[in-house]
Protein backbone atom coordinates (compact mmCIF):
# COMPACT_ATOMS: atom_id res chain seq x y z
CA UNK A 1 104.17 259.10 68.95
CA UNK A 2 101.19 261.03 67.74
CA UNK A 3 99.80 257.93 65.74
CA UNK A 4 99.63 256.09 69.07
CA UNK A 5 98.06 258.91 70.96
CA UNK A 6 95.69 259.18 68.11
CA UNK A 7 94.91 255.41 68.33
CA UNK A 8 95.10 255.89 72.51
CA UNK A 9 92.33 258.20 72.40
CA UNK A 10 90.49 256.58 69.78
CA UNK A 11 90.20 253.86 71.78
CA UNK A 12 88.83 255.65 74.94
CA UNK A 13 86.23 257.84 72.40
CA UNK A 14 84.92 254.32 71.20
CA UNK A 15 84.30 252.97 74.63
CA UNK A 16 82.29 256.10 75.59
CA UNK A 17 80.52 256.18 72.63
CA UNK A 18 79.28 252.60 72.60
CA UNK A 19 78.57 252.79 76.15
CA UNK A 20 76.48 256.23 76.16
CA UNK A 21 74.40 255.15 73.42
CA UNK A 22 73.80 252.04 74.70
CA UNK A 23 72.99 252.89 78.42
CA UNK A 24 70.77 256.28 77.26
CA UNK A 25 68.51 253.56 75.40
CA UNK A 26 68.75 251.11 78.34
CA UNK A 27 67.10 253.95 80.72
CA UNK A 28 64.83 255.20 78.32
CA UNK A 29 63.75 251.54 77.59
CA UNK A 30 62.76 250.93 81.20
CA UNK A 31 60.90 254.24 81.59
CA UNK A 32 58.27 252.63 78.67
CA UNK A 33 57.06 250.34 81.57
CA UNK A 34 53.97 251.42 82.47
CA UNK A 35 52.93 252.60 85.72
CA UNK A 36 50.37 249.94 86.25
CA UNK A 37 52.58 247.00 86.18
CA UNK A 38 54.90 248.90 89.06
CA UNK A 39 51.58 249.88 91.06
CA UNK A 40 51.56 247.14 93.56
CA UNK A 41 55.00 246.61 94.21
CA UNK A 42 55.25 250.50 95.03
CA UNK A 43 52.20 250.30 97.45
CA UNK A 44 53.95 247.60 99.31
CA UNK A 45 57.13 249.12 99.56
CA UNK A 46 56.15 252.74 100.47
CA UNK A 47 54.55 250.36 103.44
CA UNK A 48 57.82 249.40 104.14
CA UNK A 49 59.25 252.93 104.55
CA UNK A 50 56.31 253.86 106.50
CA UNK A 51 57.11 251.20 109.53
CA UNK A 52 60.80 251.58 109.49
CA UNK A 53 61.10 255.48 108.97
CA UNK A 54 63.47 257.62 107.26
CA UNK A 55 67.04 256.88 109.20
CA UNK A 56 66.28 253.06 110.75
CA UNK A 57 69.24 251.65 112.59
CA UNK A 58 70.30 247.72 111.88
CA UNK A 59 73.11 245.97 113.90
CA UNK A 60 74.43 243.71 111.22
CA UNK A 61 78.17 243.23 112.08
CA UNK A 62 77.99 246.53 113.54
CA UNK A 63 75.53 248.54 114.07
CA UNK A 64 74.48 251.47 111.29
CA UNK A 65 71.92 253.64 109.52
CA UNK A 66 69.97 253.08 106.84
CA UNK A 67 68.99 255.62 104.66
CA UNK A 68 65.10 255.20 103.55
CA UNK A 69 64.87 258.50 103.44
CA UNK A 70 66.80 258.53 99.58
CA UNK A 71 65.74 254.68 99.33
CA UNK A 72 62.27 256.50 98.96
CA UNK A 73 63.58 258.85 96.36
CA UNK A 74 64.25 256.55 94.19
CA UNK A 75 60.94 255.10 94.65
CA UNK A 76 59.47 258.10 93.54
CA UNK A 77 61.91 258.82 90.41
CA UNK A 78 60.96 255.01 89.45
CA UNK A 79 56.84 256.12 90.02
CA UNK A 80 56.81 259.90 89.80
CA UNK A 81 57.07 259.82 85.12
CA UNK A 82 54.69 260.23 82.67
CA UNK A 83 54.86 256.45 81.21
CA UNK A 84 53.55 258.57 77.70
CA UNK A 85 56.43 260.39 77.92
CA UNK A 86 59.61 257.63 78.34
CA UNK A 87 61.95 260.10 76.70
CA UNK A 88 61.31 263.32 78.77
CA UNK A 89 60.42 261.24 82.12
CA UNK A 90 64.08 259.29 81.59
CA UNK A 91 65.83 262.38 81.08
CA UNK A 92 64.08 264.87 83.63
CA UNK A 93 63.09 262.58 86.55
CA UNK A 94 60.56 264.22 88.44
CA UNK A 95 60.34 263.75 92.32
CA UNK A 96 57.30 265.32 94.95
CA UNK A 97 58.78 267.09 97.72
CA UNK A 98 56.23 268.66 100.03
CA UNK A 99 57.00 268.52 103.70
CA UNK A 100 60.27 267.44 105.48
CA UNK A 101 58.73 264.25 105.01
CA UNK A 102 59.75 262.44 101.72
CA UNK A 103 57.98 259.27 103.35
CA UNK A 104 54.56 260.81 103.65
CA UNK A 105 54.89 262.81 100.55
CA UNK A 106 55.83 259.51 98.25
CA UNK A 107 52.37 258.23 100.08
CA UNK A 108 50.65 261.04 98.64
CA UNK A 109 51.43 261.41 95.49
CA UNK A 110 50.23 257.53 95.21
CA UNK A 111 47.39 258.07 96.54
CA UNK A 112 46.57 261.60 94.67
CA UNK A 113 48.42 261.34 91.31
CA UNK A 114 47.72 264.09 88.79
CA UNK A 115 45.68 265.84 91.42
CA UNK A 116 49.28 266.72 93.12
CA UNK A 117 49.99 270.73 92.68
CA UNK A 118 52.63 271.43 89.89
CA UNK A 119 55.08 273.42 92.74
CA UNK A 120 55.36 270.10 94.64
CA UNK A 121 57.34 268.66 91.74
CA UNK A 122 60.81 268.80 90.98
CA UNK A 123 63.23 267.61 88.37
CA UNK A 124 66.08 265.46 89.17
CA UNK A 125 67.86 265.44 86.30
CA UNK A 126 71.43 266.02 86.81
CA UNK A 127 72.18 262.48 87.60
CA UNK A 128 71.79 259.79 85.27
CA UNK A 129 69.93 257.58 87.53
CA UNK A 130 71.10 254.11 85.99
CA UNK A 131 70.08 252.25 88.58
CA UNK A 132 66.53 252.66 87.61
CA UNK A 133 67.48 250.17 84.91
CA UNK A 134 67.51 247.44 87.25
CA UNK A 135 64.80 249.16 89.77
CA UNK A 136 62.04 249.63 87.56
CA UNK A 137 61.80 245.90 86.20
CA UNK A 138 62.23 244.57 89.65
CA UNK A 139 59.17 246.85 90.52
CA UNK A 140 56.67 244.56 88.41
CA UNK A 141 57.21 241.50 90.14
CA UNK A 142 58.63 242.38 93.97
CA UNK A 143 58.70 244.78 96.47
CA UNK A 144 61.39 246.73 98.32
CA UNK A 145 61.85 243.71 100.78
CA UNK A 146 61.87 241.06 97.90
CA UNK A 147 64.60 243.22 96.50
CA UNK A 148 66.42 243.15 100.25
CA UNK A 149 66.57 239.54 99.76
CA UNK A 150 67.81 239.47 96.12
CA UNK A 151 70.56 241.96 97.21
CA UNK A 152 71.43 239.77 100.30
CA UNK A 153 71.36 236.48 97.64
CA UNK A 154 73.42 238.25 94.98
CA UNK A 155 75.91 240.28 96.90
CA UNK A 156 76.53 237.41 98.92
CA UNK A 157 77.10 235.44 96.07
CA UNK A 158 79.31 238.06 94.36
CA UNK A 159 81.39 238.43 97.11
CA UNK A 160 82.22 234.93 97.68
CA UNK A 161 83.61 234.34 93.72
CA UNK A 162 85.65 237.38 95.06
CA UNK A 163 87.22 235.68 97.91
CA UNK A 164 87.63 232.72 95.81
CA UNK A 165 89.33 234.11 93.20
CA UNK A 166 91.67 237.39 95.61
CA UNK A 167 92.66 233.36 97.54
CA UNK A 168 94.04 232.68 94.03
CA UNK A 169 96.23 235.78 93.57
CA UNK A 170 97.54 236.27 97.62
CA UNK A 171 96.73 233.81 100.06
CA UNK A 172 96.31 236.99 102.59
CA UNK A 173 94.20 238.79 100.58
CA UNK A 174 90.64 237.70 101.08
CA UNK A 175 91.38 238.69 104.66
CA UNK A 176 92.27 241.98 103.75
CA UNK A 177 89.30 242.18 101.96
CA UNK A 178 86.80 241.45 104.75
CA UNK A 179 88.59 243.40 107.06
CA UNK A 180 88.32 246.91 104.89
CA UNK A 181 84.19 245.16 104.85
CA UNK A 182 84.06 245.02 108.43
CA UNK A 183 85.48 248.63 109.26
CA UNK A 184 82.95 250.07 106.92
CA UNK A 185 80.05 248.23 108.03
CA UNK A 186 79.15 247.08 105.17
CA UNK A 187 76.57 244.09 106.87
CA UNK A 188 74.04 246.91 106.19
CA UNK A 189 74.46 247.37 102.53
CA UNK A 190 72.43 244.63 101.14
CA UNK A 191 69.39 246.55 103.02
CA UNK A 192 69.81 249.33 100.58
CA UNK A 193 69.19 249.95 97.46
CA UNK A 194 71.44 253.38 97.49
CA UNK A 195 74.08 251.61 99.08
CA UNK A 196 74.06 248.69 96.89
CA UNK A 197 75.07 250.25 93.58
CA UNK A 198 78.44 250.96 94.32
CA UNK A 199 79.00 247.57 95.77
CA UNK A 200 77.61 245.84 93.02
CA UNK A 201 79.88 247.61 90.76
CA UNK A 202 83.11 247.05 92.53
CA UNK A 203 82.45 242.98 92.85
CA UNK A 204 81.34 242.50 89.39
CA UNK A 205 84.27 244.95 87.74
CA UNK A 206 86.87 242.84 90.13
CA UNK A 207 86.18 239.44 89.73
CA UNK A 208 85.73 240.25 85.98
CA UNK A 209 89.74 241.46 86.27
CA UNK A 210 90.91 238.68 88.10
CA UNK A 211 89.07 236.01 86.16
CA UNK A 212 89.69 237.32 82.30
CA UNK A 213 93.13 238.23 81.56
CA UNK A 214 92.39 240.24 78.52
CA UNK A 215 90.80 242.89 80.05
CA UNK A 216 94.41 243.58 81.39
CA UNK A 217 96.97 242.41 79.05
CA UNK A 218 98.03 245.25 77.34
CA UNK A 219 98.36 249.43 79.06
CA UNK A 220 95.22 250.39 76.39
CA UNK A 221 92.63 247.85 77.22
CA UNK A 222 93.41 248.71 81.26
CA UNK A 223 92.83 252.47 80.40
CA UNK A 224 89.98 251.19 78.65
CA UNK A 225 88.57 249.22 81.92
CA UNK A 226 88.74 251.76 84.15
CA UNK A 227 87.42 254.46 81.98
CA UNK A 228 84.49 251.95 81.57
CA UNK A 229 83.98 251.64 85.23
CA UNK A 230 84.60 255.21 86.15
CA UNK A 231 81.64 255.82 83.29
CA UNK A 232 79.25 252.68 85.18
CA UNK A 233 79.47 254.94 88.34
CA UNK A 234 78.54 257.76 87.22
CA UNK A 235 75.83 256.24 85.26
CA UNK A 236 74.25 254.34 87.98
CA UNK A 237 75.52 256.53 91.17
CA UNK A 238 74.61 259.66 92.52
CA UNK A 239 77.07 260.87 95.00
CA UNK A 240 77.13 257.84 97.69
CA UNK A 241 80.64 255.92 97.72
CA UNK A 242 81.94 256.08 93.96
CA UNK A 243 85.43 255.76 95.05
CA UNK A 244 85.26 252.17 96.06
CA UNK A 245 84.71 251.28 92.61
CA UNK A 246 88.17 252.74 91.91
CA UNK A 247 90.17 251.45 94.37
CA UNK A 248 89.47 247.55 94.86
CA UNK A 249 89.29 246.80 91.28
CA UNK A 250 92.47 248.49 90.60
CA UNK A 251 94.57 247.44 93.80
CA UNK A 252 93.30 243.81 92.55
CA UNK A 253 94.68 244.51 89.25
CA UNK A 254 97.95 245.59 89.94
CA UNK A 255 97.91 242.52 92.71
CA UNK A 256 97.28 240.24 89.76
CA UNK A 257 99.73 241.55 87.30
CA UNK A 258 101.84 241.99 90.08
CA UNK A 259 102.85 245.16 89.18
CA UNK A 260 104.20 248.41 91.69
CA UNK A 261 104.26 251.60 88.95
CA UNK A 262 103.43 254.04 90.49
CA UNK A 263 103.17 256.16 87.41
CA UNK A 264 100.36 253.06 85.76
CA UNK A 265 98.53 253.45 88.64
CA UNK A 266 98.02 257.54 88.46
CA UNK A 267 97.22 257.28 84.88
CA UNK A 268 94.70 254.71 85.73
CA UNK A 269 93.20 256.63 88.16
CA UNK A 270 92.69 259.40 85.88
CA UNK A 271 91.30 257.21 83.26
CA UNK A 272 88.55 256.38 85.87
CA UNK A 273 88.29 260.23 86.92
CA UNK A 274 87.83 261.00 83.05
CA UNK A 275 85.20 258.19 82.45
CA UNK A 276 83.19 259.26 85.66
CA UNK A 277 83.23 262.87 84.44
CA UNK A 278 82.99 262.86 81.23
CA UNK A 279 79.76 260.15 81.73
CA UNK A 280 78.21 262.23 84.67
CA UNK A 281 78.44 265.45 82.46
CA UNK A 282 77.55 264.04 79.16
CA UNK A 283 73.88 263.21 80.78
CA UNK A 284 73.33 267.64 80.82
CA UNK A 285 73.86 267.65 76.41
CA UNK A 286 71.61 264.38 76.26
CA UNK A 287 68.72 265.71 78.66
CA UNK A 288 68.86 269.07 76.24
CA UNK A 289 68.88 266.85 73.07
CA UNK A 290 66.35 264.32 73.92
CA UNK A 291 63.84 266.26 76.28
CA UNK A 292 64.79 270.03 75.59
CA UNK A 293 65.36 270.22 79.34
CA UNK A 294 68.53 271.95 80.98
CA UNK A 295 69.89 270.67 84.70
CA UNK A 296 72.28 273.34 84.30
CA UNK A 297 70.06 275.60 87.01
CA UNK A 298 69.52 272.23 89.15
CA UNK A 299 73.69 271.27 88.87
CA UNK A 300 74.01 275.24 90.02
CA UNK A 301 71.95 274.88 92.35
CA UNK A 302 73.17 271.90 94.28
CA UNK A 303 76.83 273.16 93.72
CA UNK A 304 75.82 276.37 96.15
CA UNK A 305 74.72 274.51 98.18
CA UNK A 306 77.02 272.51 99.44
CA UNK A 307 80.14 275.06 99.23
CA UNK A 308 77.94 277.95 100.57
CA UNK A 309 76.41 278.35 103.96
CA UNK A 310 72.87 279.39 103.08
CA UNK A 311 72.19 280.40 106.59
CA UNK A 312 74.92 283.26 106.45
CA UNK A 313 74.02 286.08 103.76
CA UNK A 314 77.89 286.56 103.47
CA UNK A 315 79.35 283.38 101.21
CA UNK A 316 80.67 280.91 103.52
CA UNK A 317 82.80 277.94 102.95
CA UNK A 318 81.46 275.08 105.19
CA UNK A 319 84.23 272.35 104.21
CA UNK A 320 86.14 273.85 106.94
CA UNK A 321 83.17 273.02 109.93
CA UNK A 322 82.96 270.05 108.48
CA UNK A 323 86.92 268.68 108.74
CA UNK A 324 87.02 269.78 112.50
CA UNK A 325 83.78 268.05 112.91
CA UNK A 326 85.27 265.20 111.62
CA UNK A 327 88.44 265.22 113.65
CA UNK A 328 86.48 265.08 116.83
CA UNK A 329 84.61 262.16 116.28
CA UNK A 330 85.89 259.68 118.51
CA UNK A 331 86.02 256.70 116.41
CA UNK A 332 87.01 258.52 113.87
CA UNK A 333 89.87 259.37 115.52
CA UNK A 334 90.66 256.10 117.27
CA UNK A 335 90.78 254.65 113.60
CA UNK A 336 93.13 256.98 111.90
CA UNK A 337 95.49 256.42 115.52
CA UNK A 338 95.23 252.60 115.36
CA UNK A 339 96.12 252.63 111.47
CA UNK A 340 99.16 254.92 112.09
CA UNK A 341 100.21 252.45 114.85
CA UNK A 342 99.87 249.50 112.61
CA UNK A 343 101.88 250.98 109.79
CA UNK A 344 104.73 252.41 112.35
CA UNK A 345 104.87 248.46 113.75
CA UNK A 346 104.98 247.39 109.68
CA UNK A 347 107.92 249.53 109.39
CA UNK A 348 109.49 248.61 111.84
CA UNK A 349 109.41 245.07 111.17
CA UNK A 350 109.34 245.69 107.17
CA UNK A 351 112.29 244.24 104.55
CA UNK A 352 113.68 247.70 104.19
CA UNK A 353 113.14 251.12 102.31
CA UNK A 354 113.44 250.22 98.96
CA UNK A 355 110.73 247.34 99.44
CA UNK A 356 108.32 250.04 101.08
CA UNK A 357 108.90 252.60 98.00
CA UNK A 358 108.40 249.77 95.32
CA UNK A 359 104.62 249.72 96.88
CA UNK A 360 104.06 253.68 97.30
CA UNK A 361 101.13 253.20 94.55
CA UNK A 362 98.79 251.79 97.96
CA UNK A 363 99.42 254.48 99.60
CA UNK A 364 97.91 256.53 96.09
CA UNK A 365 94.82 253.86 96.19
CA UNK A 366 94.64 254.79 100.44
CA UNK A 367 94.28 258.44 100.13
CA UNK A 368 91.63 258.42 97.25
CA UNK A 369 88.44 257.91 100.05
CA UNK A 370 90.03 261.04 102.26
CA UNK A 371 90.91 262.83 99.13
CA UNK A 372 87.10 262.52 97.74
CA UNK A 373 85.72 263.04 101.06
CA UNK A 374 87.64 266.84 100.90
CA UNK A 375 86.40 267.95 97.83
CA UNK A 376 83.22 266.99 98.31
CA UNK A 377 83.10 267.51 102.22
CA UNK A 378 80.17 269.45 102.51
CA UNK A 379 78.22 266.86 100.81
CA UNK A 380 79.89 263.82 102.78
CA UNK A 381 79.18 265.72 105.97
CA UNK A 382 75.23 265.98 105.29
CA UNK A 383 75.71 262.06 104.56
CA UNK A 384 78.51 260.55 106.69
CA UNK A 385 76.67 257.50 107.19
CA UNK A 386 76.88 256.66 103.78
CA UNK A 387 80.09 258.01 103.06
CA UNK A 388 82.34 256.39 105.64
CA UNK A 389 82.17 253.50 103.20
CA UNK A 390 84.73 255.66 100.77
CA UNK A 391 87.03 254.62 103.56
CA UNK A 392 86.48 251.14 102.31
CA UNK A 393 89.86 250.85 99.44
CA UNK A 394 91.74 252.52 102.51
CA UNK A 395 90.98 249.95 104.52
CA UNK A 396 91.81 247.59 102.03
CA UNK A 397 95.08 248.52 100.70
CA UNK A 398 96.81 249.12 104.13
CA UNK A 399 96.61 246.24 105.30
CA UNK A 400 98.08 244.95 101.88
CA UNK A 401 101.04 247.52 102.30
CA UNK A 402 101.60 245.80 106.11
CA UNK A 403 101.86 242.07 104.31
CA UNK A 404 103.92 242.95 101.34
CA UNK A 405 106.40 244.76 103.69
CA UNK A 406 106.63 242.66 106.63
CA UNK A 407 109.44 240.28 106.68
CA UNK A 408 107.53 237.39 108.15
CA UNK A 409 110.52 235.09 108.81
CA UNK A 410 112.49 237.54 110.09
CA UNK A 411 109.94 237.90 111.99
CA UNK A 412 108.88 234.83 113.61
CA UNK A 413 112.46 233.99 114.30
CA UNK A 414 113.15 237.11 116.03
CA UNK A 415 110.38 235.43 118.42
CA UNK A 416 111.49 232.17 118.89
């Protein structure tokens, strides 16, 4: 027993290890680009922020909000570094903050540069900001709207070999699929770079399960795949809608391998909890190693904040606010009644008990968006038009728990 544990975690150390040496050099590679090759591209797409504002709307299968406003924070952590520096400017990620407006302020630190006042700038650092990795490189040659249009291109592309390929496994479950897309809104998505991340993880890490059965085959290499995505989030996400990037890939898995443990799919959940942790924290010992600097103050900072209300001088936990704000929301509301509905109607019509417990894992993969969105409520209240889309696997797996329940003959012939 202890030799396998031993090899078990082993396994999981190598994984990390490869993976956070390779991605530390893959950020600090891109921050060597120099600032001159991203110049132009920048100047256009600050532009673009300064027509559309900081909170657009776009009714794109449903109307919803952008959100230039953090769009145009990652413009600046792509523009605001010392391309002298790759190492420090990777690891401490400087942003110029101003005014209340993050638009005007990205404008002037273009125009004004070095002349800037030290107070304006602040570090970044506690995230990993992976995504600059692909950001940065796309700077030299496009803008923020040429990257719109590769993100509409590639998503769309992505998401099609995923319908292909969830066709192969369930004939139902591309439907599903675009369903849980719909309810989200996701139409906006390919209009943000923030958005996009997650997305772009999810697709990739599921059609990569469904189409290579060796990244399944055996209970190790899953661990391993999921720790390896949970670690991808945290490297390229800050805080948007990690969970989706749990629970597709995995519903798909077990789907695939058709599979119902309930026990597999807890430990693969915390291998994905452990990846995106240990990744998200590791960045803190790197940023100390590499640059000498410390987010500890910053990550202490931002934790205060959103458990404490700052506007009461007596500590004040504002989840609470935040939960009956979310109960009154009346489509919020309607959807949580209609889904309740829809399972009672499942039941009703399902093959029996012992059918409905052999899929209790869903119901796991269903309550990871509402389980995220409590922990971290404070923080998906200040951004609930981003994170609805942690609703997205919930929207997914229901309806999957409704087919594999329903006895469709039955069914039809109680309606002849």
């Amino acid at each position: 027993m202890w030799k396998n544990t031993i090899k078990y975690v082993a396994a999981i150390a190598r994984v990390y290890g490869v993976m956070l040496l390779m991605l530390t050099a893959a950020i600090v590679a891109v921050y060597c680009i120099p600032l001159s090759a991203l110049r132009d591209n920048v100047d256009k797409s600050i532009a673009t922020f300064e027509a559309e504002g900081s909170y657009p709307t776009r009714n794109i299968l449903g109307q919803a909000q952008l959100d230039n406003f953090t769009d145009c924070y990652m413009l600046q952590a792509s523009y605001c570094t010392d391309d002298k520096h790759p190492v420090r400017s990777a690891m401490e990620v400087m942003r110029c903050r101003r005014s209340s407006d993050i638009i005007a302020d990205t404008r002037q630190y273009f125009n004004e540069g070095d002349v800037v006042p030290h107070e304006s700038m602040w570090r970044y650092g506690k995230y990993w900001h992976g995504y600059q990795v692909v950001l940065r490189p796309l700077l030299t040659v496009t803008d923020y709207q040429g990257i719109r249009t590769l993100n509409w291109v590639l998503l769309s592309a992505l998401l099609a070999i995923c319908l292909v390929q969830m066709w192969r496994i369930r004939r139902w479950l591309p439907l599903c699929f675009l369903f849980a897309l719909l309810v989200v809104k996701s139409g906006v998505v390919p209009l943000s770079m923030q958005y996009s991340n997650c997305y772009y993880i999810m697709l990739v890490s599921t059609i990569l399960i469904m189409t290579f059965d060796s990244l399944t085959r055996t209970p190790l290499r899953r661990a391993q795949v999921m720790f390896a995505i949970g670690a991808v989030t945290a490297f390229s996400d800050f805080f948007t809608v990690p969970t989706i990037t749990l629970g597709v890939p995995l519903a798909t898995m077990m789907l695939k391998r058709d599979e119902h443990s309930l026990r597999q799919v807890l430990g693969l959940c915390a291998m994905w909890g452990l990846g995106w942790l240990v990744f998200l924290v590791s960045k803190w010992p790197v940023a100390m190693l590499l640059a000498g600097y410390n987010p500890l103050h910053e990550v202490g900072l931002s934790i205060v904040q959103h458990t404490v209300n700052g506007e009461d001088p007596t500590p004040k936990l504002i989840w609470v606010k935040s939960i009956i704000s979310y109960g009154i929301r009346p489509m919020f509301a309607l959807k949580v009644v209609a889904a309740v509905l829809l399972l009672a109607a499942a039941w009703m019509a399902g093959k029996g008990r012992q059918v409905a417990r052999k899929h209790l894992w869903l119901w796991v993969l269903a309550l990871v968006g509402p389980a995220w969105m409590l922990v971290f409520l404070h923080h998906a209240y200040w951004h609930h038009f981003i994170s609805l889309r942690s609703y997205l696997t919930t929207w997914y797996v229901l309806p999957i728990f409704m087919c594999l329940i329903i006895d469709w003959r039955a069914l039809v012939k109680r309606h002849r």
